[in-house]
PDB file of N, CA and C in Angstrom:
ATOM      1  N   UNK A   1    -258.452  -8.065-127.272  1.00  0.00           N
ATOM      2  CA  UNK A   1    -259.402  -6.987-127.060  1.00  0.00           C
ATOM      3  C   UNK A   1    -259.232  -5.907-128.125  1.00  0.00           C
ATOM      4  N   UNK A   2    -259.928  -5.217-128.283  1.00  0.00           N
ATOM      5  CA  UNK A   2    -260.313  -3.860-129.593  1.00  0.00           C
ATOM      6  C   UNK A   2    -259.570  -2.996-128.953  1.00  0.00           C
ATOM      7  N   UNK A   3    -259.084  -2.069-129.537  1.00  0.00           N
ATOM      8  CA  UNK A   3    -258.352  -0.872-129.062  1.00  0.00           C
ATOM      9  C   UNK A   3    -259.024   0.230-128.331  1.00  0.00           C
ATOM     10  N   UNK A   4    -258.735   0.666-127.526  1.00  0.00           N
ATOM     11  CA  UNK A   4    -259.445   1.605-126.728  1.00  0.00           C
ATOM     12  C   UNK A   4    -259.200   2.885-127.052  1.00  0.00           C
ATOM     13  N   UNK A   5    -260.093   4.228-126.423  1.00  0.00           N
ATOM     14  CA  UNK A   5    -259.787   5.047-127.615  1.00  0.00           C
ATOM     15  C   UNK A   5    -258.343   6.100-127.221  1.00  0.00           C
ATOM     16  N   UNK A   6    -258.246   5.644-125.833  1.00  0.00           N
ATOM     17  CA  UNK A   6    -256.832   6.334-125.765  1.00  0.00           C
ATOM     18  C   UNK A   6    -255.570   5.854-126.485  1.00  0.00           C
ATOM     19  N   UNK A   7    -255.706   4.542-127.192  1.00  0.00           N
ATOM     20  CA  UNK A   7    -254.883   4.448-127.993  1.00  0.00           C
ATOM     21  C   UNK A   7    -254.962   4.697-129.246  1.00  0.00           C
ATOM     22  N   UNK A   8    -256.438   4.959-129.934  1.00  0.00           N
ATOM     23  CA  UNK A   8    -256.316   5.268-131.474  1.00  0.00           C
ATOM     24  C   UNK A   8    -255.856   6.877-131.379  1.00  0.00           C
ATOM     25  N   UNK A   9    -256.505   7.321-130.226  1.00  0.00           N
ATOM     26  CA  UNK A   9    -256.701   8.847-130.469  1.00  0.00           C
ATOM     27  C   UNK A   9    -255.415   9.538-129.736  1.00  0.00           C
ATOM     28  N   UNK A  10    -254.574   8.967-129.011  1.00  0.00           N
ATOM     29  CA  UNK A  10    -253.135   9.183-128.544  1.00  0.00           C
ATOM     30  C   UNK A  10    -253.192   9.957-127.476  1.00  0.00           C
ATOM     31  N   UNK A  11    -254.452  10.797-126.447  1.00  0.00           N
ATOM     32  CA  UNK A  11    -254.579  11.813-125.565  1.00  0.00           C
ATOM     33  C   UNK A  11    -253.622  11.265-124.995  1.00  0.00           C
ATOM     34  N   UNK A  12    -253.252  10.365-124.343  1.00  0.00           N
ATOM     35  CA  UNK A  12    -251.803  10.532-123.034  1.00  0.00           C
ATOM     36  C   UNK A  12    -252.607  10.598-121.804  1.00  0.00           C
ATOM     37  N   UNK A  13    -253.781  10.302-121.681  1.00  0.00           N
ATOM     38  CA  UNK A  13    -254.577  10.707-120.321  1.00  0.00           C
ATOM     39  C   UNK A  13    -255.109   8.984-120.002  1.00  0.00           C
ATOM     40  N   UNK A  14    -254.356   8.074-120.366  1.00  0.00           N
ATOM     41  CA  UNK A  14    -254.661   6.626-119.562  1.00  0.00           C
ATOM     42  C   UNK A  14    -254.119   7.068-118.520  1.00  0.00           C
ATOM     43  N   UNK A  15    -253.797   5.982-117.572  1.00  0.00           N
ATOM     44  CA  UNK A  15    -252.900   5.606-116.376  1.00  0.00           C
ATOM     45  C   UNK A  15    -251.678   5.588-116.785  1.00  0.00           C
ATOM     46  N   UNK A  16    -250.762   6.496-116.614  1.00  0.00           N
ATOM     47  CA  UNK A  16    -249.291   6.054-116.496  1.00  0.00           C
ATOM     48  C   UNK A  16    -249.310   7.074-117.975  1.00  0.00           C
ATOM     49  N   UNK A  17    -249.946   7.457-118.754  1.00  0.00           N
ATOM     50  CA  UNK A  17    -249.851   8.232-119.419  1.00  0.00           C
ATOM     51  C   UNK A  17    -249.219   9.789-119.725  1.00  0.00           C
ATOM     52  N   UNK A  18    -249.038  10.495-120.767  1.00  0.00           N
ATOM     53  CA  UNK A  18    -248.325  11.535-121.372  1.00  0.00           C
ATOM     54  C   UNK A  18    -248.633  12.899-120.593  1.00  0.00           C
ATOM     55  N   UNK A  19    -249.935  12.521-120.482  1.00  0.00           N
ATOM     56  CA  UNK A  19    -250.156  13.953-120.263  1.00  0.00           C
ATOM     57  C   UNK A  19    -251.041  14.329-118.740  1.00  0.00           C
ATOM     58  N   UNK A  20    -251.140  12.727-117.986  1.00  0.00           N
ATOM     59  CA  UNK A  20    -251.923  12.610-117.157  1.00  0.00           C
ATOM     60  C   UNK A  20    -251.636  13.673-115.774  1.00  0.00           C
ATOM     61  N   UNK A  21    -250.164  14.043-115.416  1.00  0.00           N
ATOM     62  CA  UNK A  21    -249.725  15.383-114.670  1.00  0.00           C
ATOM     63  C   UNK A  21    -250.563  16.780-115.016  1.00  0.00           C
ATOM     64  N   UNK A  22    -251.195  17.002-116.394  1.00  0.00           N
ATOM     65  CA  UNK A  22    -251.149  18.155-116.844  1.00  0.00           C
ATOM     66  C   UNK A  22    -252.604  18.126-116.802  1.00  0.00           C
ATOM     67  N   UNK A  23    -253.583  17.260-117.344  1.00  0.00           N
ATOM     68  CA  UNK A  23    -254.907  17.067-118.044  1.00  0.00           C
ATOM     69  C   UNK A  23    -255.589  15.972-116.978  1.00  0.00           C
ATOM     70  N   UNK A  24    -254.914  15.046-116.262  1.00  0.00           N
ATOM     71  CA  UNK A  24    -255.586  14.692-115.335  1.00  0.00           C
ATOM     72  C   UNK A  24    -255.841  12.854-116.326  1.00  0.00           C
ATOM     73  N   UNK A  25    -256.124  11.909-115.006  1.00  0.00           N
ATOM     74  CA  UNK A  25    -256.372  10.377-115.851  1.00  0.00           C
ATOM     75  C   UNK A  25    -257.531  10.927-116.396  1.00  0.00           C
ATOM     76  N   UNK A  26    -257.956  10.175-117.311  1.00  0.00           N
ATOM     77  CA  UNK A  26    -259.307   9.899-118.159  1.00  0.00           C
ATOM     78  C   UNK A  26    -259.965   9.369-117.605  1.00  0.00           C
ATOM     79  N   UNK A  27    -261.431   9.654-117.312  1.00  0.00           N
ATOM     80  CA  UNK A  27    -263.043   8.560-117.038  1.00  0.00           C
ATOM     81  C   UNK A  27    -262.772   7.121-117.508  1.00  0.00           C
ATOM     82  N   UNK A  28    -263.011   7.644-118.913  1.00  0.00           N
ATOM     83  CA  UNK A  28    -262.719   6.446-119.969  1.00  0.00           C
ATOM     84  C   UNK A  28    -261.880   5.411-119.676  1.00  0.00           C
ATOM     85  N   UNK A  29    -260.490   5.857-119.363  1.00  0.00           N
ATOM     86  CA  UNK A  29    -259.400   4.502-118.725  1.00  0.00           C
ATOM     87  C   UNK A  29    -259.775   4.010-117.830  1.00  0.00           C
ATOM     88  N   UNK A  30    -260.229   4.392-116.196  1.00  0.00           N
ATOM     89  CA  UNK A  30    -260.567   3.894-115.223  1.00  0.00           C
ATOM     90  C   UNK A  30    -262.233   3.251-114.884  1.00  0.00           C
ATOM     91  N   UNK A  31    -262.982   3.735-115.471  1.00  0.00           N
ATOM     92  CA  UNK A  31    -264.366   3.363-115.484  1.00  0.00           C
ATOM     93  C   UNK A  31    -264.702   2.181-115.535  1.00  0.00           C
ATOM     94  N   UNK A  32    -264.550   0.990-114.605  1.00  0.00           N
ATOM     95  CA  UNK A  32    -264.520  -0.253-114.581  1.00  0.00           C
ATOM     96  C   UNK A  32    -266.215  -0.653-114.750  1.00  0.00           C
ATOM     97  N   UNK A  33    -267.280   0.220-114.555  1.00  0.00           N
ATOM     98  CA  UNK A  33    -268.607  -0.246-114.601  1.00  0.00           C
ATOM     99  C   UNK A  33    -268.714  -0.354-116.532  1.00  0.00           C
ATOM    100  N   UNK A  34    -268.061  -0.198-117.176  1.00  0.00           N
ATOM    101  CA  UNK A  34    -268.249  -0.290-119.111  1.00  0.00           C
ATOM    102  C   UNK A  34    -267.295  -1.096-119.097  1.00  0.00           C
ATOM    103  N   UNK A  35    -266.317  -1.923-118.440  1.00  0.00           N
ATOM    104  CA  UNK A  35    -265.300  -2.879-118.746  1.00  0.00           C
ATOM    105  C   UNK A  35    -265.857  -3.874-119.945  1.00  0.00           C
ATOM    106  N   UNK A  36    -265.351  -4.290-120.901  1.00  0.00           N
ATOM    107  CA  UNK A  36    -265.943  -4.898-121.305  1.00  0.00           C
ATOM    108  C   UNK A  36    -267.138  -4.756-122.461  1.00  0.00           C
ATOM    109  N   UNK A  37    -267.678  -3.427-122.410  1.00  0.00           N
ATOM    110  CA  UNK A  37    -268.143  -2.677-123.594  1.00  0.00           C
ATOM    111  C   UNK A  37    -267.629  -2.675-124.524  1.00  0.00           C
ATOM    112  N   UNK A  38    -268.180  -3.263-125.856  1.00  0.00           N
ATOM    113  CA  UNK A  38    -268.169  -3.226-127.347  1.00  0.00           C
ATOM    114  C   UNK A  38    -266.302  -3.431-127.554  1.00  0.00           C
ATOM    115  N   UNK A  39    -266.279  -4.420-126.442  1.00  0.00           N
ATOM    116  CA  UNK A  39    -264.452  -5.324-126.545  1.00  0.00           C
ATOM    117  C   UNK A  39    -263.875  -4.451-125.783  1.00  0.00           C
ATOM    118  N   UNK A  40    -263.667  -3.431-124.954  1.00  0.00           N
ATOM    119  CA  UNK A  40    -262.885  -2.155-124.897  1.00  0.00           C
ATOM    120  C   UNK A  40    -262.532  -2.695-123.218  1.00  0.00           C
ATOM    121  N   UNK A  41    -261.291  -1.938-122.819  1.00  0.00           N
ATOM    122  CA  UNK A  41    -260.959  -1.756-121.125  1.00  0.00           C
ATOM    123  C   UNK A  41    -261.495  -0.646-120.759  1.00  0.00           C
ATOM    124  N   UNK A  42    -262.057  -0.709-119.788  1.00  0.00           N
ATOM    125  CA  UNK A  42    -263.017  -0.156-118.869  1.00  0.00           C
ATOM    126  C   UNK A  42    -263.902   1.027-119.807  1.00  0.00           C
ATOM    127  N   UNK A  43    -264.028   2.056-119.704  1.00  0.00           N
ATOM    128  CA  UNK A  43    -264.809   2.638-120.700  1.00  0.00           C
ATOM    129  C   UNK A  43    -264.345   3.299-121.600  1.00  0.00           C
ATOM    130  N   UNK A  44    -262.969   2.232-122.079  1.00  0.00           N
ATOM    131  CA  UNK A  44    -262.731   2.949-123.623  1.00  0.00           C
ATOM    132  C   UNK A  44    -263.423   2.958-124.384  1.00  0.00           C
ATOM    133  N   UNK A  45    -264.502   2.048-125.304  1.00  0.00           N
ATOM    134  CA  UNK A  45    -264.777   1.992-126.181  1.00  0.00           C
ATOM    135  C   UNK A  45    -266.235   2.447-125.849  1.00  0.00           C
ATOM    136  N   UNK A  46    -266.539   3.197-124.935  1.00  0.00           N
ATOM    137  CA  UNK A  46    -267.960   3.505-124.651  1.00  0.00           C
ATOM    138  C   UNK A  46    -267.631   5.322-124.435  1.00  0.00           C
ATOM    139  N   UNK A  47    -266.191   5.860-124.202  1.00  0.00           N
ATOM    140  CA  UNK A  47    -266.369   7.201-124.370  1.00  0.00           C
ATOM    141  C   UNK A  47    -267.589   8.215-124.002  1.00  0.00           C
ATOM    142  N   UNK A  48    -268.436   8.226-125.355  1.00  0.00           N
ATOM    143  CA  UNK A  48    -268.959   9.307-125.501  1.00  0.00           C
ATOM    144  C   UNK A  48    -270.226   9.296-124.565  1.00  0.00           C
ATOM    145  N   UNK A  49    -270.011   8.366-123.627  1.00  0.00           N
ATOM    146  CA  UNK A  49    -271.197   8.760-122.436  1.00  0.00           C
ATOM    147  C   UNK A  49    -270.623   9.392-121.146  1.00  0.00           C
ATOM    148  N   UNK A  50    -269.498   9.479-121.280  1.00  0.00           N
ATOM    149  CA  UNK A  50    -269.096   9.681-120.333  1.00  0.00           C
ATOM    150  C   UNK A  50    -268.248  11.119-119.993  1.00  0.00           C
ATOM    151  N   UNK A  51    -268.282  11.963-118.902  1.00  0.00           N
ATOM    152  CA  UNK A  51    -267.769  13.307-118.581  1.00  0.00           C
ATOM    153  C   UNK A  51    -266.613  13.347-118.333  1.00  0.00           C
ATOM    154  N   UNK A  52    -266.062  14.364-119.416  1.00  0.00           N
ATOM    155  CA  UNK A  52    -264.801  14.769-118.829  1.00  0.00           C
ATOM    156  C   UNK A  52    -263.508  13.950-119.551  1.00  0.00           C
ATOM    157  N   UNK A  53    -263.872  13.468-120.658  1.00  0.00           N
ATOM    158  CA  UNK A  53    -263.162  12.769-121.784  1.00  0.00           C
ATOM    159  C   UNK A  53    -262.447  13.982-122.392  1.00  0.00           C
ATOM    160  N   UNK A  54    -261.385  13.477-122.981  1.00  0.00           N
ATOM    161  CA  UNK A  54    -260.273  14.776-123.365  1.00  0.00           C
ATOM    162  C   UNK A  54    -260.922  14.670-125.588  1.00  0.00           C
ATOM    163  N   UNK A  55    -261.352  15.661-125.887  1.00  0.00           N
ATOM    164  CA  UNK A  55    -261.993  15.821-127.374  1.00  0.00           C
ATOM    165  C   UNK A  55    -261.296  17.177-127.640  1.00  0.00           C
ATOM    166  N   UNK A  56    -260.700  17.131-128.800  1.00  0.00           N
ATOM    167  CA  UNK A  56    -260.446  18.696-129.758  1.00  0.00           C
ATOM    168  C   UNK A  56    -259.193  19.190-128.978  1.00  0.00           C
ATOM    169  N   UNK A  57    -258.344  18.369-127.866  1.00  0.00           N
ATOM    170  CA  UNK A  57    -258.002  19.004-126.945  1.00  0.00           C
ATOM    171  C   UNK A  57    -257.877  19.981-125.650  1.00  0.00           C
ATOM    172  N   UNK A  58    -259.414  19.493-125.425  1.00  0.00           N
ATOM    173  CA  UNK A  58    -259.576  20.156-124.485  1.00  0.00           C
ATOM    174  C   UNK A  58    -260.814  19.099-123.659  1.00  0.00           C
ATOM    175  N   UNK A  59    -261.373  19.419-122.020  1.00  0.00           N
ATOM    176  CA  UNK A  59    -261.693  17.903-121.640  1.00  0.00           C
ATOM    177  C   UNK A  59    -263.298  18.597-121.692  1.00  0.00           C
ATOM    178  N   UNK A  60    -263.941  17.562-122.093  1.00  0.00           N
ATOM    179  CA  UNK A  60    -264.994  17.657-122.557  1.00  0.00           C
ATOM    180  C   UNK A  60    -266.602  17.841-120.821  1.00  0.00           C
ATOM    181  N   UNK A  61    -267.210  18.217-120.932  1.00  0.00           N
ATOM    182  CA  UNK A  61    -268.239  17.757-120.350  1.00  0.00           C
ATOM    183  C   UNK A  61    -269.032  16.952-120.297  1.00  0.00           C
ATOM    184  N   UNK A  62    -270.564  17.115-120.183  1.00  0.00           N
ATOM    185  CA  UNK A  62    -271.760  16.230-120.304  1.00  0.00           C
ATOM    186  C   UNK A  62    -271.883  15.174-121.618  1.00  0.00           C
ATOM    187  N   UNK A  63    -272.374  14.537-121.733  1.00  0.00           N
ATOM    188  CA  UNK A  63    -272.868  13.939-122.481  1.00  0.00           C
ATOM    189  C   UNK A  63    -273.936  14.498-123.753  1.00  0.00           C
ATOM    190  N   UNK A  64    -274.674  15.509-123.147  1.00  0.00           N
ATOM    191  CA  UNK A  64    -275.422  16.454-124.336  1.00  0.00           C
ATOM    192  C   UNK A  64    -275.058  17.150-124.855  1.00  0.00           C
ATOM    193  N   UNK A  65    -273.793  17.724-123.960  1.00  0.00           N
ATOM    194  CA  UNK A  65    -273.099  19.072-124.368  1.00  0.00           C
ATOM    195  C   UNK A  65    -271.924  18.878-125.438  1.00  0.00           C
ATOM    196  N   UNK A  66    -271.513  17.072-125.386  1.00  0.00           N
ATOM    197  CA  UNK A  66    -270.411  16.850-126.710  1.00  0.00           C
ATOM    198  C   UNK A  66    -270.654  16.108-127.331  1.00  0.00           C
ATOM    199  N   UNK A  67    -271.951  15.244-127.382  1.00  0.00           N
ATOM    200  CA  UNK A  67    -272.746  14.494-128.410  1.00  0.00           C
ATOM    201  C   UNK A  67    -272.112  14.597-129.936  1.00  0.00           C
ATOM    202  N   UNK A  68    -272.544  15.803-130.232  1.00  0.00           N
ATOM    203  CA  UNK A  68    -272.344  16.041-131.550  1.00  0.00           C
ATOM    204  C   UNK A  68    -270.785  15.988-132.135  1.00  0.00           C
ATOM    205  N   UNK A  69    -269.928  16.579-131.271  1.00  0.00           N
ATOM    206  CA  UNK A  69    -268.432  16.086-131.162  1.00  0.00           C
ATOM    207  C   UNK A  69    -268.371  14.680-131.605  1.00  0.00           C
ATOM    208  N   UNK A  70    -269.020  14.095-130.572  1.00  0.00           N
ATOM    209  CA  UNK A  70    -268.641  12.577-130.582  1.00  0.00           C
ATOM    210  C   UNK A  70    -268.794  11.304-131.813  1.00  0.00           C
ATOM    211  N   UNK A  71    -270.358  11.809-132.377  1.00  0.00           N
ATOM    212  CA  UNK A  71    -270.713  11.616-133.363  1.00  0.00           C
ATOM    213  C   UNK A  71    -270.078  11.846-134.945  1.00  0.00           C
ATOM    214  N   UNK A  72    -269.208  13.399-134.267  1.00  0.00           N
ATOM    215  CA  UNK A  72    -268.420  13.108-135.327  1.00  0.00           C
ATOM    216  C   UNK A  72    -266.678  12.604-135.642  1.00  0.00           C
ATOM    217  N   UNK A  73    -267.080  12.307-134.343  1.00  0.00           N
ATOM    218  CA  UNK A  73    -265.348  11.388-134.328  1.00  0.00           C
ATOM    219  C   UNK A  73    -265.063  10.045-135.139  1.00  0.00           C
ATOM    220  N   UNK A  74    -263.949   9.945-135.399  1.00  0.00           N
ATOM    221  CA  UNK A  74    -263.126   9.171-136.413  1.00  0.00           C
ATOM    222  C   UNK A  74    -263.431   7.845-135.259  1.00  0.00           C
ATOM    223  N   UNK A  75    -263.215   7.902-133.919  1.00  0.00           N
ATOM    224  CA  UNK A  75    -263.178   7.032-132.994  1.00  0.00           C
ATOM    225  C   UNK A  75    -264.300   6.173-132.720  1.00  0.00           C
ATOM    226  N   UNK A  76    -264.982   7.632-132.629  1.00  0.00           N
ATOM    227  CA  UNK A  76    -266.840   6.863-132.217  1.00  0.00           C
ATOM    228  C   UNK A  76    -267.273   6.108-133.787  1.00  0.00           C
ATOM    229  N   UNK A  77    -267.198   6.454-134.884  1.00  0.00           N
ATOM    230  CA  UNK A  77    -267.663   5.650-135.849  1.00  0.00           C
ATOM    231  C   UNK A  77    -266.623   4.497-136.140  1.00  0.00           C
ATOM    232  N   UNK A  78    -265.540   4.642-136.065  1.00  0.00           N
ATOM    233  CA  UNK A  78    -264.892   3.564-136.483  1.00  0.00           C
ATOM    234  C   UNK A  78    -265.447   2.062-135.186  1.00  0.00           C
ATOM    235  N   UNK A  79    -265.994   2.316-134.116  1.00  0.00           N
ATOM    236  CA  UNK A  79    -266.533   1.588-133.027  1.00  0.00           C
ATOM    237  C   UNK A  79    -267.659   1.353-133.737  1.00  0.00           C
ATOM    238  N   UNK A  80    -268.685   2.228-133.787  1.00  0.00           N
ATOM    239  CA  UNK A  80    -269.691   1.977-135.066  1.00  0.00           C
ATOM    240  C   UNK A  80    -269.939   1.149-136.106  1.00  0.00           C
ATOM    241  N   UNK A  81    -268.673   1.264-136.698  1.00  0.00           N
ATOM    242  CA  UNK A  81    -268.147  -0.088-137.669  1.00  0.00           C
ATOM    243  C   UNK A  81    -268.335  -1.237-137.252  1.00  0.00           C
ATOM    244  N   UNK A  82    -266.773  -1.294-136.323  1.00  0.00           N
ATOM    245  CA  UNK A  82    -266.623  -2.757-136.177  1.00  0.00           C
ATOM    246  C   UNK A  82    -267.600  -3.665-135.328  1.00  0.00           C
ATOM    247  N   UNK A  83    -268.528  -2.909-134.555  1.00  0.00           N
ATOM    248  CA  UNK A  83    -269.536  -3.835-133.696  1.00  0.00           C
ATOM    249  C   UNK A  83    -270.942  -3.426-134.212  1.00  0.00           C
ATOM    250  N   UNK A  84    -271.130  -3.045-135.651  1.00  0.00           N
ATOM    251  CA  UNK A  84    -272.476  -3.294-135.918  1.00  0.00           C
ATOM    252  C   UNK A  84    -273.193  -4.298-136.179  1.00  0.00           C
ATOM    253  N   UNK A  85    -274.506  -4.376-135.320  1.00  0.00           N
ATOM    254  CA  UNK A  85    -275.095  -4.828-134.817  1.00  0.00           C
ATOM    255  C   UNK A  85    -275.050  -5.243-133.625  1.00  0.00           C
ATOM    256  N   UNK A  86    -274.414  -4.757-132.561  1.00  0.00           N
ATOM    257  CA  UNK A  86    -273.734  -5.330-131.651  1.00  0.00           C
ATOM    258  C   UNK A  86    -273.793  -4.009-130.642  1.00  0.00           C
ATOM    259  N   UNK A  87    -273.650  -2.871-130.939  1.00  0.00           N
ATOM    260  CA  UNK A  87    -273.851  -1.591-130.317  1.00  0.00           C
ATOM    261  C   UNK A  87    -274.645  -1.589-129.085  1.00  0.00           C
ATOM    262  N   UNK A  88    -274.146  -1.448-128.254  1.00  0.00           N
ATOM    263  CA  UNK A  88    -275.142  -1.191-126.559  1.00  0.00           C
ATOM    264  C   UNK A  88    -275.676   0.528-126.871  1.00  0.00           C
ATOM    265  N   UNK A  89    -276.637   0.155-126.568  1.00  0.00           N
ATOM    266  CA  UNK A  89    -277.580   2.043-126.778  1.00  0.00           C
ATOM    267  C   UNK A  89    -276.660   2.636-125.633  1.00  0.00           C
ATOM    268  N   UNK A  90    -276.446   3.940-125.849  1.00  0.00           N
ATOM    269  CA  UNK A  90    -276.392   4.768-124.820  1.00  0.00           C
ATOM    270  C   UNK A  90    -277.142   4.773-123.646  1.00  0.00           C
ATOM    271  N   UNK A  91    -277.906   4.809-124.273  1.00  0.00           N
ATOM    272  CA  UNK A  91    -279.018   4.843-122.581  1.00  0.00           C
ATOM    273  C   UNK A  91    -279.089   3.666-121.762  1.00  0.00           C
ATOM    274  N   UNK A  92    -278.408   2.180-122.520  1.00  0.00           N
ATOM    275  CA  UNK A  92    -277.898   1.127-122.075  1.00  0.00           C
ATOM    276  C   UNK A  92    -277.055   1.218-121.031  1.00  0.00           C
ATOM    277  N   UNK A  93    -276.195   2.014-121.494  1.00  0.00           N
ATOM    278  CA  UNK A  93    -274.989   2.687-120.713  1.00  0.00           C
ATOM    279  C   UNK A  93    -275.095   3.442-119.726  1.00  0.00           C
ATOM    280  N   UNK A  94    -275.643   4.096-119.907  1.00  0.00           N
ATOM    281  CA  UNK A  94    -276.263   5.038-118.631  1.00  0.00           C
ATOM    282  C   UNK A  94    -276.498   4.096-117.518  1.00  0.00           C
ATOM    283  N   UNK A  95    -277.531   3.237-118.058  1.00  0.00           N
ATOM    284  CA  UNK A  95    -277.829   3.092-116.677  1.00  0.00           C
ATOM    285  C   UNK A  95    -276.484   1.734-115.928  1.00  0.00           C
ATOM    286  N   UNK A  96    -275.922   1.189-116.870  1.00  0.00           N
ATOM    287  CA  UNK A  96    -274.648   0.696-116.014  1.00  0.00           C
ATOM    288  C   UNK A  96    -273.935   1.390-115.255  1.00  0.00           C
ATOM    289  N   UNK A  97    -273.471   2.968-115.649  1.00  0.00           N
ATOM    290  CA  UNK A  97    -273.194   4.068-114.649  1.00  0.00           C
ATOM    291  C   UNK A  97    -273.400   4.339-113.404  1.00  0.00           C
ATOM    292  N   UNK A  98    -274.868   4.073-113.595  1.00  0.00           N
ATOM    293  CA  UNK A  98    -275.607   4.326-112.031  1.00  0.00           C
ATOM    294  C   UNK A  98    -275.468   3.230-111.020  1.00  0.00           C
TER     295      UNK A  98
END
């Protein structure tokens, strides 16, 4: 499987993680409805749809409100990379959420 982004990006907010006492688990680690997204465990590699992801160090909100964050992450494009052509739209995503 592809690396998920709690491991490129080191937050400590998986399960069993660094910082998970302080900052709380991650969406991203547990989110079993994106399992499987663009290679990733549960909604690692789908992130930036999701609330409450830890960005800049601090935990992020909505989806509109850190877009532009996300877009410019080392994380979100390097995902960009390796599954182009292959990319599930966001709004793909969304609605697996629901």
């Amino acid at each position: 499987m592809a690396q998920n982004c709690w491991q490129i990006k080191k937050c400590g907010r998986e399960v069993g993680g660094a910082k998970v006492k302080e900052l709380g688990v991650c969406p991203a680690a547990t989110e079993r409805r994106l399992a499987g997204v663009h290679g990733g465990q549960n909604g690692g590699r789908a992130c930036w749809v999701m609330t409450g992801t830890l960005c800049g160090g601090k935990v992020q909100g909505s989806y509109a409100a850190k877009l532009a964050n996300c877009m410019a992450c080392d994380f979100y494009k390097q995902v960009q990379k390796e599954d182009a052509g292959r990319i599930v739209a966001s709004s793909k995503l969304f609605v697996m959420l629901k």
